[in-house]
N, C-alpha and C. Protein backbone atom coordinates (compact mmCIF):
# COMPACT_ATOMS: atom_id res chain seq x y z
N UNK A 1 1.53 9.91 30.48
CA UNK A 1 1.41 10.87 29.39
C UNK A 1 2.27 10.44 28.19
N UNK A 2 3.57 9.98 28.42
CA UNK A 2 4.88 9.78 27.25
C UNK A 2 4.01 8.59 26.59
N UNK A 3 3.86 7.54 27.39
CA UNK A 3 3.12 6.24 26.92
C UNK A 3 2.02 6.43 25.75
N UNK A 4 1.04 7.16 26.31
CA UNK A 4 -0.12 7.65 25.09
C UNK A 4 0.22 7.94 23.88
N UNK A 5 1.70 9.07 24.48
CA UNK A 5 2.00 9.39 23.09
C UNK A 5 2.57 8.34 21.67
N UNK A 6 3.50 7.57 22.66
CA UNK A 6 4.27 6.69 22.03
C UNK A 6 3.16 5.13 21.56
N UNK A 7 2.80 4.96 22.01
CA UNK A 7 1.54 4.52 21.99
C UNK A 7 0.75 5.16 20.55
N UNK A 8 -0.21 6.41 20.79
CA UNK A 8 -0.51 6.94 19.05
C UNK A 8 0.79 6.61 18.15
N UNK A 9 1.82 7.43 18.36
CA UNK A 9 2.55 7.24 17.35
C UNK A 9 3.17 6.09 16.78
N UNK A 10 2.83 4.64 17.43
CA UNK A 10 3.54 3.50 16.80
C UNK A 10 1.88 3.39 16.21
N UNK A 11 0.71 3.81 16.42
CA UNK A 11 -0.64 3.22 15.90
C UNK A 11 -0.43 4.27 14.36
N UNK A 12 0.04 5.67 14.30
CA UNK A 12 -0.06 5.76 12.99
C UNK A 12 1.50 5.45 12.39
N UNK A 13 1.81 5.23 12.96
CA UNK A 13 3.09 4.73 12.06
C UNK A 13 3.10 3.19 11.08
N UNK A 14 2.24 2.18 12.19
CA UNK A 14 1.45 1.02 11.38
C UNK A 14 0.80 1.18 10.43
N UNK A 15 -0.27 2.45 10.62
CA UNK A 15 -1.18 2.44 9.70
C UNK A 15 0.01 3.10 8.07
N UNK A 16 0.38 3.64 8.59
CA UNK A 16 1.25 4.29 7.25
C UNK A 16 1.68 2.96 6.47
N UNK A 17 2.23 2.38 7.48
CA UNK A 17 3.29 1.46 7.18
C UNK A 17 1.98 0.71 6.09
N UNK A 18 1.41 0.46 6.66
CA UNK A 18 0.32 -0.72 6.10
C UNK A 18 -0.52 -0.20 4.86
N UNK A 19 -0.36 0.83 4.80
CA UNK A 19 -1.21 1.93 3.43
C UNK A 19 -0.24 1.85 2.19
N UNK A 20 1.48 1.80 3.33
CA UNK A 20 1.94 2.08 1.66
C UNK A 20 2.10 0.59 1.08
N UNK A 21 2.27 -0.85 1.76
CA UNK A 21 2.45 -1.92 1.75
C UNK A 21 0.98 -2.01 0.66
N UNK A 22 -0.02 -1.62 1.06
CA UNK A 22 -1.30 -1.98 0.23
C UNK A 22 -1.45 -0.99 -0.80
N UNK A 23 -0.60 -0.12 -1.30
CA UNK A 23 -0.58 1.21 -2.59
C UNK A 23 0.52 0.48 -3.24
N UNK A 24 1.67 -0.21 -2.42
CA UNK A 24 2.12 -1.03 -3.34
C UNK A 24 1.93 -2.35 -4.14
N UNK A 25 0.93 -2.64 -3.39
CA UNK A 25 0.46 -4.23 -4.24
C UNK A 25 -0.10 -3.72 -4.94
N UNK A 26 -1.27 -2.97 -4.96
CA UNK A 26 -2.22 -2.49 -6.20
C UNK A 26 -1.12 -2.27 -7.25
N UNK A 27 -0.28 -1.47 -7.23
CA UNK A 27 0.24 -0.79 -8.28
C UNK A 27 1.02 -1.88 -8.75
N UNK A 28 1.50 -3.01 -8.07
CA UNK A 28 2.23 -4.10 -8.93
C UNK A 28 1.20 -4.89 -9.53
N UNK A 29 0.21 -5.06 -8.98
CA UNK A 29 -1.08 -5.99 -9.21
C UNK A 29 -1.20 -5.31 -10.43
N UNK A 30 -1.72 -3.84 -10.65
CA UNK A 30 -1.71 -3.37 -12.55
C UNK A 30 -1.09 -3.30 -13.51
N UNK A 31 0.23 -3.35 -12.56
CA UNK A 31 1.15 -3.47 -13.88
C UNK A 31 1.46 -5.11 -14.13
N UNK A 32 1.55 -6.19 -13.34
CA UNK A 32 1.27 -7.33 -14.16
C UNK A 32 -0.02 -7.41 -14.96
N UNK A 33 -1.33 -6.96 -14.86
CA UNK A 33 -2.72 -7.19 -15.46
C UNK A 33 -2.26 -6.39 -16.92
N UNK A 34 -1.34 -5.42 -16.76
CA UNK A 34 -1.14 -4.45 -17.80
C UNK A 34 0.12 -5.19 -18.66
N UNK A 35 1.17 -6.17 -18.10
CA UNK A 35 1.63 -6.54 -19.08
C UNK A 35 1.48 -7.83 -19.38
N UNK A 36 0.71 -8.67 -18.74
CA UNK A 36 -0.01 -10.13 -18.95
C UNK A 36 -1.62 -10.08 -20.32
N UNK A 37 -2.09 -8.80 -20.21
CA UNK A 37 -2.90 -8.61 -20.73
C UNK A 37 -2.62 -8.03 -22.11
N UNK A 38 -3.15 -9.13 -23.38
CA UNK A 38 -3.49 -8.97 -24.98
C UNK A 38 -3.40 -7.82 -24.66
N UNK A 39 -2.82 -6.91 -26.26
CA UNK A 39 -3.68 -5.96 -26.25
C UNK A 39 -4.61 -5.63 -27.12
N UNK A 40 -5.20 -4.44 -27.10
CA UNK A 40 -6.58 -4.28 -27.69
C UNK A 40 -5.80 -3.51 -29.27
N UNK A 41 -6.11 -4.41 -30.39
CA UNK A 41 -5.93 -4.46 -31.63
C UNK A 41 -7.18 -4.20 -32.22
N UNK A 42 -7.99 -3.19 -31.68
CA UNK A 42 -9.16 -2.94 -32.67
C UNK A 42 -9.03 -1.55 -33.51
């Protein structure tokens, strides 16, 4: 029974782990595109 539990809880604890690891690249990924990128002078 303890096992299952501990068991789910290291499976969403990865997944967290791994959501915020990938919410953080995006958000660095835009902000280099955002300060590598001309800007729009029209």
């Amino acid at each position: 029974m303890w096992k299952k539990v501990l068991v789910v809880v290291a499976v969403v604890g990865a997944a967290a782990y791994v959501a915020k690891r990938v919410k953080t690249a995006s958000e660095e990924r835009a902000l280099w595109h955002e300060a590598t990128t001309a800007p729009d002078l029209r």
